[in-house]
PDB file of N, CA and C in Angstrom:
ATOM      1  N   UNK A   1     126.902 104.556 122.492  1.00  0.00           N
ATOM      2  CA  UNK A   1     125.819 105.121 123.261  1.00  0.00           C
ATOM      3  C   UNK A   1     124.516 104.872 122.506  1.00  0.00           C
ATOM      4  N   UNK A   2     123.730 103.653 123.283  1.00  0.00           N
ATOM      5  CA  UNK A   2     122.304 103.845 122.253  1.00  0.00           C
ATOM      6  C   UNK A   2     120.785 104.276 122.978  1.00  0.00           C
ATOM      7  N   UNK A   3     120.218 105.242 121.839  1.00  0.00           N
ATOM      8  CA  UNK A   3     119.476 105.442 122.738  1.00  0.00           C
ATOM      9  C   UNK A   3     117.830 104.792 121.779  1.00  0.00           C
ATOM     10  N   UNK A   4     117.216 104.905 122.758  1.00  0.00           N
ATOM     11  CA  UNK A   4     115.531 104.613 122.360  1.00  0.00           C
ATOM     12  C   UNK A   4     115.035 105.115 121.263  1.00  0.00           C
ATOM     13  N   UNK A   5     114.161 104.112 120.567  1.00  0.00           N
ATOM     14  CA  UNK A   5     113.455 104.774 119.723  1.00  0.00           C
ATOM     15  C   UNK A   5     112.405 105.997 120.745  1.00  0.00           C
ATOM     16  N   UNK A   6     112.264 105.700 121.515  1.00  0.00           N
ATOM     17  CA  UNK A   6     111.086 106.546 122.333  1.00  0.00           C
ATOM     18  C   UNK A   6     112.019 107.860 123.013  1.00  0.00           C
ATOM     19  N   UNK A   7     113.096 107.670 123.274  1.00  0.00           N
ATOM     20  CA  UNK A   7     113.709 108.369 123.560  1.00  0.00           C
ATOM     21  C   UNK A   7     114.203 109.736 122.306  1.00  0.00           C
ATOM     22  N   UNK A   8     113.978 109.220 121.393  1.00  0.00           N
ATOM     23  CA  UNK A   8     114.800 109.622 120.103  1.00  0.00           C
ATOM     24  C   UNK A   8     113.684 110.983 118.951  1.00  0.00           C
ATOM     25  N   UNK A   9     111.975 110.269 119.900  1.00  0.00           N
ATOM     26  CA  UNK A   9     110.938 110.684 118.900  1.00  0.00           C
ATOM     27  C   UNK A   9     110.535 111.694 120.439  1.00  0.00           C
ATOM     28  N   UNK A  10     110.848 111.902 121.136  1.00  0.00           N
ATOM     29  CA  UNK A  10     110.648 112.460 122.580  1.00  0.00           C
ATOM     30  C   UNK A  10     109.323 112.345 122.819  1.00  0.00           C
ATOM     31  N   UNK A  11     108.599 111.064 122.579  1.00  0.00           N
ATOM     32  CA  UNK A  11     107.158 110.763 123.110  1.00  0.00           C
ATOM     33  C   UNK A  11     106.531 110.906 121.314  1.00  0.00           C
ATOM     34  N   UNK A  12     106.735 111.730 120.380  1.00  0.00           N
ATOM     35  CA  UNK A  12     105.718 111.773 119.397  1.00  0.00           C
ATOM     36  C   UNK A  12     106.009 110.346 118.894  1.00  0.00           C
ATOM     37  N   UNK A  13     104.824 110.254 117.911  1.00  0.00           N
ATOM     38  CA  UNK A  13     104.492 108.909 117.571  1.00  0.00           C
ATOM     39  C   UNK A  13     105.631 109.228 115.914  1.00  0.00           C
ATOM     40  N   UNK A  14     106.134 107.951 116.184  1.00  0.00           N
ATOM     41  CA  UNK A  14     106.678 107.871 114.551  1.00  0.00           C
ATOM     42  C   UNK A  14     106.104 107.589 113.148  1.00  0.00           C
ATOM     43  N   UNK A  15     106.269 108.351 112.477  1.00  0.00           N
ATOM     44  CA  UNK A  15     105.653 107.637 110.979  1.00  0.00           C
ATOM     45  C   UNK A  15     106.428 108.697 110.067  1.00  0.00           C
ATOM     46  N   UNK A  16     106.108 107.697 108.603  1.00  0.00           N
ATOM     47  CA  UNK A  16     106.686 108.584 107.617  1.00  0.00           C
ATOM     48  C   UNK A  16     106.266 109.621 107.344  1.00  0.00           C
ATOM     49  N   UNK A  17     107.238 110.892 106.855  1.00  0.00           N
ATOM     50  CA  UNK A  17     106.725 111.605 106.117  1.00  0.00           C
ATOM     51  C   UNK A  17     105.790 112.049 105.062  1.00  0.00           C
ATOM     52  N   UNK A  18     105.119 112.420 104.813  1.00  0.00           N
ATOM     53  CA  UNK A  18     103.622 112.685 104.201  1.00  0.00           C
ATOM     54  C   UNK A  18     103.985 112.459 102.836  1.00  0.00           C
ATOM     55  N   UNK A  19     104.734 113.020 102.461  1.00  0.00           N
ATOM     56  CA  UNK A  19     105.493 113.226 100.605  1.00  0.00           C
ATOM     57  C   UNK A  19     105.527 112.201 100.262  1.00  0.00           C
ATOM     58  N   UNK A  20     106.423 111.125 101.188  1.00  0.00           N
ATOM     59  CA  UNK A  20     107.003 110.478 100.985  1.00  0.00           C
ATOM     60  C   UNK A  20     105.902 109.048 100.621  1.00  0.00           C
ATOM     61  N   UNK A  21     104.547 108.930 101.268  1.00  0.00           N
ATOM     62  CA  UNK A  21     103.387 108.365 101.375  1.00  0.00           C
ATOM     63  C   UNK A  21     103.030 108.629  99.802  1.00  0.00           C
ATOM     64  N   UNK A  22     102.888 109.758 100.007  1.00  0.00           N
ATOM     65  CA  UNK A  22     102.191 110.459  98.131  1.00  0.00           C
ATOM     66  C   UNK A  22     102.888 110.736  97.182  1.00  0.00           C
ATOM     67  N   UNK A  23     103.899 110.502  97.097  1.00  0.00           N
ATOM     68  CA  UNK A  23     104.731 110.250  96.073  1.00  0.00           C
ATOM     69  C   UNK A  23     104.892 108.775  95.403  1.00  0.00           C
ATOM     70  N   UNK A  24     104.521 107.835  96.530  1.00  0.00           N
ATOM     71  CA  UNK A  24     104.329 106.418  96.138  1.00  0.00           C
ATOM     72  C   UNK A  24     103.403 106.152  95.511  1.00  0.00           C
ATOM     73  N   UNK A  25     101.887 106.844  95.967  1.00  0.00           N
ATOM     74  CA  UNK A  25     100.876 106.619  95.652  1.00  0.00           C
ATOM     75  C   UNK A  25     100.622 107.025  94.389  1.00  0.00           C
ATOM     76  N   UNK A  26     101.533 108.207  94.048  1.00  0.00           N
ATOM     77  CA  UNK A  26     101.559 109.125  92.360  1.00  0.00           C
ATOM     78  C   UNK A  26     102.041 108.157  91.559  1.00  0.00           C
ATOM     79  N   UNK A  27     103.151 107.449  91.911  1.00  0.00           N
ATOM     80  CA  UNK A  27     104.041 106.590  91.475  1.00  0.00           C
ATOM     81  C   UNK A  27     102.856 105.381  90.728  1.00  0.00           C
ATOM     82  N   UNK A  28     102.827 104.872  91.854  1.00  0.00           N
ATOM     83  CA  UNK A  28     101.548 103.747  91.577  1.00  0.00           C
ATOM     84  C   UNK A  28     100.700 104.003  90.734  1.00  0.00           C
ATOM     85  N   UNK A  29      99.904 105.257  91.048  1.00  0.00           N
ATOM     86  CA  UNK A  29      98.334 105.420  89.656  1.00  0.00           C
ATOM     87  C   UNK A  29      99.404 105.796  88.386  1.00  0.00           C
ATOM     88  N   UNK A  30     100.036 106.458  88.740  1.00  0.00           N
ATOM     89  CA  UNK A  30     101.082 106.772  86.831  1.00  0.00           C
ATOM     90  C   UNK A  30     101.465 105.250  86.605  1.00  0.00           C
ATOM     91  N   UNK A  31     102.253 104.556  87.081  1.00  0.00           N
ATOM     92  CA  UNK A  31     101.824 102.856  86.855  1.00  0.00           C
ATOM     93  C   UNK A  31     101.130 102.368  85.735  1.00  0.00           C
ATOM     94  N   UNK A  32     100.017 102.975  86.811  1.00  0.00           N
ATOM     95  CA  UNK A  32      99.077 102.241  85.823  1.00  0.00           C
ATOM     96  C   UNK A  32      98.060 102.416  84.731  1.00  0.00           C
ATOM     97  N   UNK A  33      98.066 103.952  85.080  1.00  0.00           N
ATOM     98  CA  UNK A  33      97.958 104.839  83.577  1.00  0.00           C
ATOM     99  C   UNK A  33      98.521 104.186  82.539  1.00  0.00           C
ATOM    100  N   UNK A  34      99.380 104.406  82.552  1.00  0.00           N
ATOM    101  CA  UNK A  34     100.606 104.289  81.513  1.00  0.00           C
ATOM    102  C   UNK A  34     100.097 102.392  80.843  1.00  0.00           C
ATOM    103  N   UNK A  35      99.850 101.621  81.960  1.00  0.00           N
ATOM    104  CA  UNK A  35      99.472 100.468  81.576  1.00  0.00           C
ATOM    105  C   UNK A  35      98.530 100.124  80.294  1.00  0.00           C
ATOM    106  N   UNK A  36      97.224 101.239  81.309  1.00  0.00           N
ATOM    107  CA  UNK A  36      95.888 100.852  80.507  1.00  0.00           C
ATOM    108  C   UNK A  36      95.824 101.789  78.937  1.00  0.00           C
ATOM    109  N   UNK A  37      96.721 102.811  79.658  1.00  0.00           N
ATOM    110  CA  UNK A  37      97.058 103.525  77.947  1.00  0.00           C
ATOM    111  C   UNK A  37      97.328 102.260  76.742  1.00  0.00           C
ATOM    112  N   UNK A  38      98.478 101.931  77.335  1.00  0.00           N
ATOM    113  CA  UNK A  38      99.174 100.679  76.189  1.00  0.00           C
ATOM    114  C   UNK A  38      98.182 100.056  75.739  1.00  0.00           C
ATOM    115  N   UNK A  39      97.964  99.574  76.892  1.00  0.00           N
ATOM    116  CA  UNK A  39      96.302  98.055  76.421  1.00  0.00           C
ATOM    117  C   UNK A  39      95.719  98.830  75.309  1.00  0.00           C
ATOM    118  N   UNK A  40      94.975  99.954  75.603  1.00  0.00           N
ATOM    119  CA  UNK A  40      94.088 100.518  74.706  1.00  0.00           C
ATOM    120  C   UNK A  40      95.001 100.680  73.297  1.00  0.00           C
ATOM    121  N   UNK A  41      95.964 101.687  72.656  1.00  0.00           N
ATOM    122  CA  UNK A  41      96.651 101.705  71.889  1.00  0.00           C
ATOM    123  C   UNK A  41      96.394 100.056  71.327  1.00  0.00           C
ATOM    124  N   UNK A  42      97.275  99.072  71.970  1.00  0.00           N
ATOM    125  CA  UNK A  42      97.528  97.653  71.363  1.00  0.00           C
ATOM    126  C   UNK A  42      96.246  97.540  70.803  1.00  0.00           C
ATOM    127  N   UNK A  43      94.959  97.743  71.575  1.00  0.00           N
ATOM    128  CA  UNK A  43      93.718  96.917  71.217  1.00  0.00           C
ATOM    129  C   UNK A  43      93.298  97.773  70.189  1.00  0.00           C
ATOM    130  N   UNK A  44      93.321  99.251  69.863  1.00  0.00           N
ATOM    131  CA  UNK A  44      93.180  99.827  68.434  1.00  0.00           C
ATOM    132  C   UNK A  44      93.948  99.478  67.539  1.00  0.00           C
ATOM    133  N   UNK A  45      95.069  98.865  67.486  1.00  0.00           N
ATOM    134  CA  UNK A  45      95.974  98.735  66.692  1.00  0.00           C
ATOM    135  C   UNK A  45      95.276  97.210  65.865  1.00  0.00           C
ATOM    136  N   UNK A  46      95.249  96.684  66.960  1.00  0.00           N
ATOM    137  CA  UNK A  46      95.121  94.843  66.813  1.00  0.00           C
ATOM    138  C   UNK A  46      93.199  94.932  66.179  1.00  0.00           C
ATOM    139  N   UNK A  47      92.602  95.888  66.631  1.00  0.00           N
ATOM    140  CA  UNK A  47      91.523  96.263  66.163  1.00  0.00           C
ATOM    141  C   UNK A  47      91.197  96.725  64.408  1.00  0.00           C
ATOM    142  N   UNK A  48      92.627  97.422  64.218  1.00  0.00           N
ATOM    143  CA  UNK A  48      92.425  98.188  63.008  1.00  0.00           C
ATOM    144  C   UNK A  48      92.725  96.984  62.081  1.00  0.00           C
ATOM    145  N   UNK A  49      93.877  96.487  62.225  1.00  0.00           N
ATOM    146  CA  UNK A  49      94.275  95.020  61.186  1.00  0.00           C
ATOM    147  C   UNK A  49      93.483  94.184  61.414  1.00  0.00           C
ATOM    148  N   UNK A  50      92.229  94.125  61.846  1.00  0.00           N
ATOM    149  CA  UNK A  50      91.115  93.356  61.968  1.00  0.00           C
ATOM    150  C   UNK A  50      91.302  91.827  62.800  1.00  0.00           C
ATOM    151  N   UNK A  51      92.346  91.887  63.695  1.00  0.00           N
ATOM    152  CA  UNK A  51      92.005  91.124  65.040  1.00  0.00           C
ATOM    153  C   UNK A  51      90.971  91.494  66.267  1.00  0.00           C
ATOM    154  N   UNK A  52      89.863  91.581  65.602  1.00  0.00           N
ATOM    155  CA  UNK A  52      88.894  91.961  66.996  1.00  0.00           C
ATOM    156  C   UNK A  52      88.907  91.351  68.088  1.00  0.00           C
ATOM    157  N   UNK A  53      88.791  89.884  67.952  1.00  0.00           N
ATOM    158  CA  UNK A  53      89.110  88.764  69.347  1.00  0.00           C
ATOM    159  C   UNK A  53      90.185  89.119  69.596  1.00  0.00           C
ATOM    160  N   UNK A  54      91.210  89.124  69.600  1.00  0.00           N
ATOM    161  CA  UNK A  54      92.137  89.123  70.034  1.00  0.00           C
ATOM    162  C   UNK A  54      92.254  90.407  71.073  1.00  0.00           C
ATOM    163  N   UNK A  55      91.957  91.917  70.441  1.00  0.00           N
ATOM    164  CA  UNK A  55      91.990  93.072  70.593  1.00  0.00           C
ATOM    165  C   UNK A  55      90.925  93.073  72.283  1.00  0.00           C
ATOM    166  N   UNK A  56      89.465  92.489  71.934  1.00  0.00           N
ATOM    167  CA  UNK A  56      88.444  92.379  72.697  1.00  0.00           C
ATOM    168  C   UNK A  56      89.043  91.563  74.160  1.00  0.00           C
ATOM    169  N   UNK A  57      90.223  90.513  73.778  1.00  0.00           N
ATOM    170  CA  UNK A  57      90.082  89.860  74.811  1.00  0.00           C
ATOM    171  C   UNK A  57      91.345  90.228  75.256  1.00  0.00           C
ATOM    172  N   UNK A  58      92.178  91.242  75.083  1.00  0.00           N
ATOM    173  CA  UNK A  58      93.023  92.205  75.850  1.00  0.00           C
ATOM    174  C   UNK A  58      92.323  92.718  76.315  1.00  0.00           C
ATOM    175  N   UNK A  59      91.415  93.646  76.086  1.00  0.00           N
ATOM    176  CA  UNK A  59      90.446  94.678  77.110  1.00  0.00           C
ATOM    177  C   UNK A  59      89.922  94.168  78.033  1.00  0.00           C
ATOM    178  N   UNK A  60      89.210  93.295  77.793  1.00  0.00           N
ATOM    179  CA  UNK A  60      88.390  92.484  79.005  1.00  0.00           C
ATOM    180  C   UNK A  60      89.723  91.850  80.293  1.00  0.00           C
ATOM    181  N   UNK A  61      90.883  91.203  79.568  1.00  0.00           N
ATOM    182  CA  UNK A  61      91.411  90.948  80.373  1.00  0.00           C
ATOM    183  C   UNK A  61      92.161  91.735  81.464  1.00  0.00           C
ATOM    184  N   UNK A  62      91.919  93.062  81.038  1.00  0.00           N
ATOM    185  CA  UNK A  62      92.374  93.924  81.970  1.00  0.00           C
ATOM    186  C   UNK A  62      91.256  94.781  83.318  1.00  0.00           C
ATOM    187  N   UNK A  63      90.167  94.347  83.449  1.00  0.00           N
ATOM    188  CA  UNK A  63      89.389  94.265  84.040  1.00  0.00           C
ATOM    189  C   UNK A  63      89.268  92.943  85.118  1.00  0.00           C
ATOM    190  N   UNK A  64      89.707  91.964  84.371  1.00  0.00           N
ATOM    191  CA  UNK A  64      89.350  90.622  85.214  1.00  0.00           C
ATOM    192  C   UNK A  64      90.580  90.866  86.937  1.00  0.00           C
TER     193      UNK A  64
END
């Protein structure tokens, strides 16, 4: 027995659940937190043993 998607949503419009939207989106910016944290850490690190270029052109490259 199959029935309709239209049949199934009794006229309302379908979409996902709201959580389920913003939980991705939490997902995503923690991502990338977590990313630019590292960069920074690496580039103090690579900074302190006196690779500045190196350090400088991690940072920048995370902008480009």
């Amino acid at each position: 027995m199959e029935v309709s998607i239209q049949a199934r949503t009794d006229g309302v419009a379908f979409r996902r659940p709201v959580f389920q939207r913003q939980f991705r989106r939490f997902c995503i910016r923690l991502g990338r937190s977590l990313e630019n944290y590292g960069r920074v850490k690496a580039a103090r690190t690579l900074a302190f043993h006196g690779h500045y270029d190196v350090a400088k052109s991690l940072l920048e490259g995370q902008w480009k």
